[in-house]
Protein backbone atom coordinates (compact mmCIF):
# COMPACT_ATOMS: atom_id res chain seq x y z
CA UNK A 1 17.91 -114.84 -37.57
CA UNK A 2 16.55 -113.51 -34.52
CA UNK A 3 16.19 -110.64 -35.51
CA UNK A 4 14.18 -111.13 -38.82
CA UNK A 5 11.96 -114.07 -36.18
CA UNK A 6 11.37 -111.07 -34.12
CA UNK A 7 10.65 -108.64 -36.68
CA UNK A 8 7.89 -111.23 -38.69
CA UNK A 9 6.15 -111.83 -35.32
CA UNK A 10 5.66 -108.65 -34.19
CA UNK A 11 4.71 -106.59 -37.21
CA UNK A 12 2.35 -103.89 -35.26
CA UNK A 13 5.60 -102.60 -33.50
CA UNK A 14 6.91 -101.29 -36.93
CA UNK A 15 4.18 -99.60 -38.68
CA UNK A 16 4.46 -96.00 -40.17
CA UNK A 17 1.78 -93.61 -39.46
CA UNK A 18 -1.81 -92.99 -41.30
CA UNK A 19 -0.65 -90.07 -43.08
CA UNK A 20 -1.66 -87.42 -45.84
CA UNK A 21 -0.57 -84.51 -47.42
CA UNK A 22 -3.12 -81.18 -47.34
CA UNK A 23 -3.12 -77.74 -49.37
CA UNK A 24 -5.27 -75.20 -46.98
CA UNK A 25 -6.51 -71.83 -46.64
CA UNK A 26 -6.65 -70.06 -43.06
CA UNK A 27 -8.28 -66.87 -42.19
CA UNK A 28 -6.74 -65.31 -38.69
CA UNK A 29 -8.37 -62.90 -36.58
CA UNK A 30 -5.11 -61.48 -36.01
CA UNK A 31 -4.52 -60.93 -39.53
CA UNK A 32 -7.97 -59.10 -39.80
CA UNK A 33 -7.39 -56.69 -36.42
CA UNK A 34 -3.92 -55.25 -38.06
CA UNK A 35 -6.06 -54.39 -41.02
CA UNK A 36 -8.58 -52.22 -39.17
CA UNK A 37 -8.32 -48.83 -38.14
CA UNK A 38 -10.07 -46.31 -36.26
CA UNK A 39 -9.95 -42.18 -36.34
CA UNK A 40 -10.46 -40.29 -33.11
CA UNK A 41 -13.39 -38.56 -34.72
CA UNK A 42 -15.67 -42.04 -34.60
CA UNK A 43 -13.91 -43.13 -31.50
CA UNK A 44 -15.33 -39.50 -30.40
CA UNK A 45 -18.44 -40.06 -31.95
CA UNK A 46 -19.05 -43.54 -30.23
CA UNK A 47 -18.73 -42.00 -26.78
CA UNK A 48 -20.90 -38.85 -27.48
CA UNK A 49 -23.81 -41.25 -28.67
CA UNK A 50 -23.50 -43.68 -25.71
CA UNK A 51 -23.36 -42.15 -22.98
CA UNK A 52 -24.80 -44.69 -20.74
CA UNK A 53 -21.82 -46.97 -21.17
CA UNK A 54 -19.17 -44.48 -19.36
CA UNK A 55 -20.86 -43.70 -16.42
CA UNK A 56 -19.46 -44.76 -13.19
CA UNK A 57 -21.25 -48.00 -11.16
CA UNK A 58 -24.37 -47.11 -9.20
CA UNK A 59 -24.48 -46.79 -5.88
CA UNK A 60 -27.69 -47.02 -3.54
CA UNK A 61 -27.87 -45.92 0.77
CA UNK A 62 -29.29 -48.60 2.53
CA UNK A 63 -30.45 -48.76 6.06
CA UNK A 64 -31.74 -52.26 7.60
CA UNK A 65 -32.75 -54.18 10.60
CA UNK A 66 -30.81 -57.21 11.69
CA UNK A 67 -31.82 -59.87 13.70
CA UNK A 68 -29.58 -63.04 14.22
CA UNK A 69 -30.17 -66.68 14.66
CA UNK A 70 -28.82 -66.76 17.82
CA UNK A 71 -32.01 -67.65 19.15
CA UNK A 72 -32.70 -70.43 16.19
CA UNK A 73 -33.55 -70.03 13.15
CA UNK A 74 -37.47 -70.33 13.18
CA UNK A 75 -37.57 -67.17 16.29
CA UNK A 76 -35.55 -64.87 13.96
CA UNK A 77 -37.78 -65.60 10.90
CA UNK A 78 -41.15 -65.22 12.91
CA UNK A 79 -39.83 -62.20 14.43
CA UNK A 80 -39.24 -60.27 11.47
CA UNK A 81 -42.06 -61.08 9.85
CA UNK A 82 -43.53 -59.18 12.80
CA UNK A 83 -41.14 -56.35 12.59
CA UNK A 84 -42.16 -55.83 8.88
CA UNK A 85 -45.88 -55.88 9.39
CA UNK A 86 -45.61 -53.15 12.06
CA UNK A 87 -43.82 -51.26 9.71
CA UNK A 88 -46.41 -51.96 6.39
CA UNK A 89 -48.80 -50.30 9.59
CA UNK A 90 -46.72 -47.04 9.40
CA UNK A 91 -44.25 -48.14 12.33
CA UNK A 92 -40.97 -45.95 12.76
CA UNK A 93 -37.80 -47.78 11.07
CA UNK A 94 -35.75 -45.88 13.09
CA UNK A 95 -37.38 -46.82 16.20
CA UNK A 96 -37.77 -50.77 15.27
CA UNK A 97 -33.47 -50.52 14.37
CA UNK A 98 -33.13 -48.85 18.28
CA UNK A 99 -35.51 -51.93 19.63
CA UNK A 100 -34.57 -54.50 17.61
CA UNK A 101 -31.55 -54.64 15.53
CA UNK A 102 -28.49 -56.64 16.29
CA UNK A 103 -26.12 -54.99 14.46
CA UNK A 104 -23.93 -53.23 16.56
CA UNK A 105 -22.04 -51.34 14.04
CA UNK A 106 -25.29 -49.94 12.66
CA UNK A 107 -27.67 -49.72 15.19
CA UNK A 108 -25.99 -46.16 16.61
CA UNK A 109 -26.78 -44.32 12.83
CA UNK A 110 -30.45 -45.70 13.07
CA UNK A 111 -29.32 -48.47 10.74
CA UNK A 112 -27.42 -46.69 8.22
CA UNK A 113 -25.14 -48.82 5.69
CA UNK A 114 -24.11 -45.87 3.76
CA UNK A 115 -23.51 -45.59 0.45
CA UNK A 116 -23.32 -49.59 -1.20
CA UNK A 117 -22.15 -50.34 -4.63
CA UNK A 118 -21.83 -53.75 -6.19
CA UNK A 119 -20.28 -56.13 -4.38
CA UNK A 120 -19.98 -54.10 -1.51
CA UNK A 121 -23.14 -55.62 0.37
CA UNK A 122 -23.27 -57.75 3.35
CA UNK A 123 -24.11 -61.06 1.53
CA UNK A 124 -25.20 -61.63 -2.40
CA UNK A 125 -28.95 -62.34 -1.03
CA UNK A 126 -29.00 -58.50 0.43
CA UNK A 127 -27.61 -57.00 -2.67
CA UNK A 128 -30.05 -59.00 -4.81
CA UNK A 129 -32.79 -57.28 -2.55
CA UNK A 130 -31.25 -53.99 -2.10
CA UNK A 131 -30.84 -53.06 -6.02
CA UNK A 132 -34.58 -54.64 -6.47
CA UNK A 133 -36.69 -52.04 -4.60
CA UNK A 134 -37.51 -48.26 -5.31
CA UNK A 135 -36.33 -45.47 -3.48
CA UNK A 136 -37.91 -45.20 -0.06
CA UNK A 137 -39.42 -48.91 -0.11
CA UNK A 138 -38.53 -51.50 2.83
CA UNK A 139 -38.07 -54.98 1.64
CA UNK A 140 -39.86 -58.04 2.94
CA UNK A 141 -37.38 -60.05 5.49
CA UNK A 142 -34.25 -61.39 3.89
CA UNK A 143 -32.33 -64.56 4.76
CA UNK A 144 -28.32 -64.04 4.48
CA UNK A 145 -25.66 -66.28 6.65
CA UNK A 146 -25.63 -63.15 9.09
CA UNK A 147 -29.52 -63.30 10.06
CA UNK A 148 -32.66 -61.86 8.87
CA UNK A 149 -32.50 -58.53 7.02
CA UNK A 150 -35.15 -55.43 6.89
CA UNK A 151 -33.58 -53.51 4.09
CA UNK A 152 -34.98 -49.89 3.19
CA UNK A 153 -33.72 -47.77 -0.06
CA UNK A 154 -32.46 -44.56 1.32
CA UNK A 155 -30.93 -42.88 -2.08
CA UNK A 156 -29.62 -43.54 -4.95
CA UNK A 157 -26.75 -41.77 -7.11
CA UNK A 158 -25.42 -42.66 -10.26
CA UNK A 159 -21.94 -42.85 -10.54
CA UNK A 160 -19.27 -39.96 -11.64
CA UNK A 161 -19.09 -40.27 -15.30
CA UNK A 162 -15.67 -41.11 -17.21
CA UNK A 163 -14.11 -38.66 -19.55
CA UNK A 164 -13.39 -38.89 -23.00
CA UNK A 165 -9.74 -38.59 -22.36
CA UNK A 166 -9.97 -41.43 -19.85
CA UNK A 167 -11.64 -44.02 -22.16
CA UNK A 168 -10.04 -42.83 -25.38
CA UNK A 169 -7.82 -45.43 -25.54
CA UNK A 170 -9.65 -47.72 -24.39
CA UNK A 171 -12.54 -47.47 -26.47
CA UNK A 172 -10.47 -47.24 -29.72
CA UNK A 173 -9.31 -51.05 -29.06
CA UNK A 174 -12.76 -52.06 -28.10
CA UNK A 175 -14.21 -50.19 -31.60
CA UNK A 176 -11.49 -51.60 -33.40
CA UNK A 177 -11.62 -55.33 -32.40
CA UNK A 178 -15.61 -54.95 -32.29
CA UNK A 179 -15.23 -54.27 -36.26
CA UNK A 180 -12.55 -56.97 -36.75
CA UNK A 181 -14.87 -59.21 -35.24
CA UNK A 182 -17.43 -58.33 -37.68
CA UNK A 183 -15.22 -58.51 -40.64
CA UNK A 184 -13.50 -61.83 -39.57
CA UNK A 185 -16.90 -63.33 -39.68
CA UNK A 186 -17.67 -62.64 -42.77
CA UNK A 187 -14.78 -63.40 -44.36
CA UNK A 188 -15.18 -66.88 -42.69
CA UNK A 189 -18.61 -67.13 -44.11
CA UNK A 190 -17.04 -66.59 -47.33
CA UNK A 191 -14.53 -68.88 -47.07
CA UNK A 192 -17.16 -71.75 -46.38
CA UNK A 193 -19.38 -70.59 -49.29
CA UNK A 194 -16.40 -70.54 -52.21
CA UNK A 195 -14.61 -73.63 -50.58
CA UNK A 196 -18.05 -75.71 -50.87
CA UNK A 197 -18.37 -74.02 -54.48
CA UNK A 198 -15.13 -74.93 -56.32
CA UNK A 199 -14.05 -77.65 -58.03
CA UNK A 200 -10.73 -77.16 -58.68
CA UNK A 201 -9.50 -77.40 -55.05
CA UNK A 202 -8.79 -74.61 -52.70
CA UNK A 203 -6.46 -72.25 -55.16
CA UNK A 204 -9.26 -70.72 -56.42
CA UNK A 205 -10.56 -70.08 -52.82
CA UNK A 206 -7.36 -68.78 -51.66
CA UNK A 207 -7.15 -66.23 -54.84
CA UNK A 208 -10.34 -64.59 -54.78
CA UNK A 209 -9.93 -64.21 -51.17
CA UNK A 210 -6.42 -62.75 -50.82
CA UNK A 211 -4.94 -65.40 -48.89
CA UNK A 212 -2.01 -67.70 -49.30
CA UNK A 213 -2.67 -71.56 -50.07
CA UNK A 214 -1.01 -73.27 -47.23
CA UNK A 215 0.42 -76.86 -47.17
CA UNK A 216 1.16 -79.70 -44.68
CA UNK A 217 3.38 -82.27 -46.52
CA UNK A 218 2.78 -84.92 -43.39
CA UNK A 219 -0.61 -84.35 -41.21
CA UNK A 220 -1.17 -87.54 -39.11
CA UNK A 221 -4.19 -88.00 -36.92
CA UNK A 222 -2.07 -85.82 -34.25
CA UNK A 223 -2.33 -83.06 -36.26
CA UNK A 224 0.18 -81.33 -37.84
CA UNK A 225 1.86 -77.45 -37.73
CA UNK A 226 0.67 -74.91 -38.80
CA UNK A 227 -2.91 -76.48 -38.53
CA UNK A 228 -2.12 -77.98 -35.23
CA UNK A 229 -4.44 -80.07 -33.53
CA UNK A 230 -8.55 -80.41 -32.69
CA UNK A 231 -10.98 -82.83 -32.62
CA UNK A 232 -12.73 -81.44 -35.38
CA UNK A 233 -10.03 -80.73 -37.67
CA UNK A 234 -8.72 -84.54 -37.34
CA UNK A 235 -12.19 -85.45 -38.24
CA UNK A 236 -12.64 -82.84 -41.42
CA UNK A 237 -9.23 -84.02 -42.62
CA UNK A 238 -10.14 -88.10 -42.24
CA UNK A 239 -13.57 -87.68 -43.80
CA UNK A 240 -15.11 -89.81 -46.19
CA UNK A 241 -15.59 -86.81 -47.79
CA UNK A 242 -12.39 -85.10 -47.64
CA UNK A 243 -10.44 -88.21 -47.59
CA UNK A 244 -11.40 -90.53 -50.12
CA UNK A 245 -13.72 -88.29 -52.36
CA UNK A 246 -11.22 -85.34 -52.85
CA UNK A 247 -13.84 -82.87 -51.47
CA UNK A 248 -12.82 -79.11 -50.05
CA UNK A 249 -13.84 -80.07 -45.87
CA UNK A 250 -16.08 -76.77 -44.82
CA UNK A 251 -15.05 -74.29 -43.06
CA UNK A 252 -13.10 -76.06 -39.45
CA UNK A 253 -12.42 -73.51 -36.16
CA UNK A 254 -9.05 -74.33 -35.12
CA UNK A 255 -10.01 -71.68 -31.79
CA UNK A 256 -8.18 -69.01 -30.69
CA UNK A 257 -9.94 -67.01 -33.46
CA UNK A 258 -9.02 -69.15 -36.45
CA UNK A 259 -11.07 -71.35 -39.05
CA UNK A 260 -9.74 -72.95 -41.89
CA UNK A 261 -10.64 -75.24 -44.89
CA UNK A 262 -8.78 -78.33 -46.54
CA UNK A 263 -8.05 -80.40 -49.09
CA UNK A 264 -6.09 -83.94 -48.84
CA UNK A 265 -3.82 -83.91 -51.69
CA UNK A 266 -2.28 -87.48 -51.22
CA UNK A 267 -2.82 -89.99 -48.64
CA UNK A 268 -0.28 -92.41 -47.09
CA UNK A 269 -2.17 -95.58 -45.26
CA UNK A 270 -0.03 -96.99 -42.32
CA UNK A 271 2.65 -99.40 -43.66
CA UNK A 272 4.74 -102.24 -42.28
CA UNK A 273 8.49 -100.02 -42.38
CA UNK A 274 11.31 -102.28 -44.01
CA UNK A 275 13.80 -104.38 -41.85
CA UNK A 276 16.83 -102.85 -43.06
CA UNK A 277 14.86 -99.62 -41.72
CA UNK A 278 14.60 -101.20 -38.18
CA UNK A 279 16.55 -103.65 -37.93
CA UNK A 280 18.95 -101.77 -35.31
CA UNK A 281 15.94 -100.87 -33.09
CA UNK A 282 15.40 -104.92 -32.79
CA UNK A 283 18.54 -105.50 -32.41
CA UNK A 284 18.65 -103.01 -29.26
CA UNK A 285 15.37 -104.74 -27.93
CA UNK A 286 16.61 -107.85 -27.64
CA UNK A 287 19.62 -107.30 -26.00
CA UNK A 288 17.52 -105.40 -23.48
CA UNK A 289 15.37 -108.05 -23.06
CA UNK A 290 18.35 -110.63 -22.56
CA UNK A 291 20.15 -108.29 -20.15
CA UNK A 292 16.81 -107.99 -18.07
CA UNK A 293 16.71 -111.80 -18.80
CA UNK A 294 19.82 -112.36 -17.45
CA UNK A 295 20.56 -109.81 -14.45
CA UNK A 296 17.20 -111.43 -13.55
CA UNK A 297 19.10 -115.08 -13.10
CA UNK A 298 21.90 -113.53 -11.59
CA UNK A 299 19.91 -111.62 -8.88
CA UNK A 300 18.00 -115.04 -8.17
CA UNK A 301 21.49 -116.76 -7.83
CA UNK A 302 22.57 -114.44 -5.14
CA UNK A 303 19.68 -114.46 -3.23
CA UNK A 304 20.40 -118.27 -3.07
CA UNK A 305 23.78 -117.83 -1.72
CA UNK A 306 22.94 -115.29 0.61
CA UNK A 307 20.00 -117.39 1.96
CA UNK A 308 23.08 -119.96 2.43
CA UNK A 309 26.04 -117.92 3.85
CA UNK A 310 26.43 -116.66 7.16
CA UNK A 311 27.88 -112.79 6.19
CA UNK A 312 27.79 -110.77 2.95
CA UNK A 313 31.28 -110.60 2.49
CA UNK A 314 31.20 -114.74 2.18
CA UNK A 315 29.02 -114.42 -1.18
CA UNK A 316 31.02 -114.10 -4.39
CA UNK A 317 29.46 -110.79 -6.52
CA UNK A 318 29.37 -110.99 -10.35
CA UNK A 319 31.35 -108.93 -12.13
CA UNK A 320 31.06 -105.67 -12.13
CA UNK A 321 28.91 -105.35 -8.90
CA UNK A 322 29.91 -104.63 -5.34
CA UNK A 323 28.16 -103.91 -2.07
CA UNK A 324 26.57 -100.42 -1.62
């Protein structure tokens, strides 16, 4: 009797999951990559008419004038402003570096950085400047954590070019998941277009485009293999549309280079399950619930006589327990 009482009143506890059944068609760019191929001869040709991509980074000399905050922020500023007009009035750099500069490290080679490529400049703001100006120009002052930077362009060199046999490899993946790419978004294109065409679900769809019709016999609203799970897919599959009209969904990206359509083929509202299907999992809630019921009393009864006796050992333990 309790059981069936406690099965009645709490109904919610014991419903099956929303729950359909879907036929689908996937296109993987994985699939499409093992397809593709590419012969040394266009990998060759590729490199021969590019040539800009497999040079090495650029590198640019830099000399500059430092002048720190030490002396607040405002005196540094002011002061190279001044330092950069005398030069605009045909000043020597080289001379204004021996004066001025307080860069130790630099000061001795007339301010000479050497050779800088990307990322190997004192602060992002200086490289920013550096790689803006024009061989043999001086920037205006620039404003880095270290101080206040005169840069001049000494040189620029273009970096050592890579080989053919050193990108070879390389460059064959790069062609060959460049024109996987291209491929895998067609064929995705095409897969919207004939899923939103037919009308005799997704076999069709799956025939003209080579690819095996896939089914989930229980997707739930968290997802289902090999679909999986995302936000969009749940909402495709649950539709009005796709749901309750019988419509092919268009095209859904799973990610990780995958799209898919569907088709619900039976739906399965959420149910009450039978009691002879749960009665056992009642049954082992309430005797959890009297156990907590009771060790509850039990615990409150020797707090009482431990509140009352003088030692421990003078309060009588029920069964089964014993002093720790």
């Amino acid at each position: 009797m309790a059981v069936a009482d406690f099965y009645e009143n709490n109904n919610a506890l014991f419903m099956t999951e929303e729950a359909v059944s879907l036929e689908f068609v996937e296109i993987a760019f994985e699939d499409v990559l093992a397809t593709v191929t590419v012969t040394d001869e266009e990998v060759r040709a590729y490199y021969d008419s590019n040539p800009q991509e497999f040079g090495g980074p650029e590198e640019r000399r830099a000399s500059h004038i430092l002048l720190t905050m030490s002396g607040g922020e405002e005196l540094a500023a002011t002061a190279a402003e001044g330092l950069k007009q005398q030069l605009d009035a045909g000043a020597s750099f080289e001379e204004l570096v021996s004066g001025y500069s307080e860069d130790s490290g630099s000061v001795g080679d007339g301010g000479s950085l050497g050779w800088l490529g990307l990322g190997d400049s004192p602060a992002p703001e200086f490289e920013e400047a550096l790689f803006a100006l024009q061989e043999g120009e001086i920037s205006e002052p620039v404003r880095t954590p270290f101080g206040y930077h005169i840069i001049r362009l000494d040189g620029i060199r273009a970096g050592e070019k890579r080989t053919f046999e050193e990108v070879r490899e390389e460059l064959a993946v790069s062609l060959r998941e460049d024109t996987a790419a291209t491929i895998y978004t067609d064929r995705v294109d095409e897969l919207d277009e004939l899923a939103l065409e037919s009308l005799d679900g997704l076999a069709p769809v799956a025939e003209e485009l080579g690819e095996e019709l896939g089914t989930i016999d229980n997707f739930t609203r968290a997802g289902g293999l090999p679909l999986g799970f995302t936000p969009d897919l749940i909402a495709a599959v649950f539709s009005l549309e796709v749901l309750e009209d019988g419509e092919n969904s268009p095209v859904i990206d799973l990610g990780e280079g995958r799209a898919a359509v569907v088709r619900v083929t039976d739906y399965r509202p959420a149910t009450v399950k039978p009691l002879e299907e749960v009665a056992a999992d009642v049954r082992r809630q309430l005797t959890e619930q009297e156990a907590i019921a009771l060790t509850a009393i039990a615990g409150g009864e020797l707090i009482e006589q431990l509140q009352a006796a003088a030692a421990p050992e003078d309060v009588g333990l029920p069964d089964g327990a014993e002093w720790q």
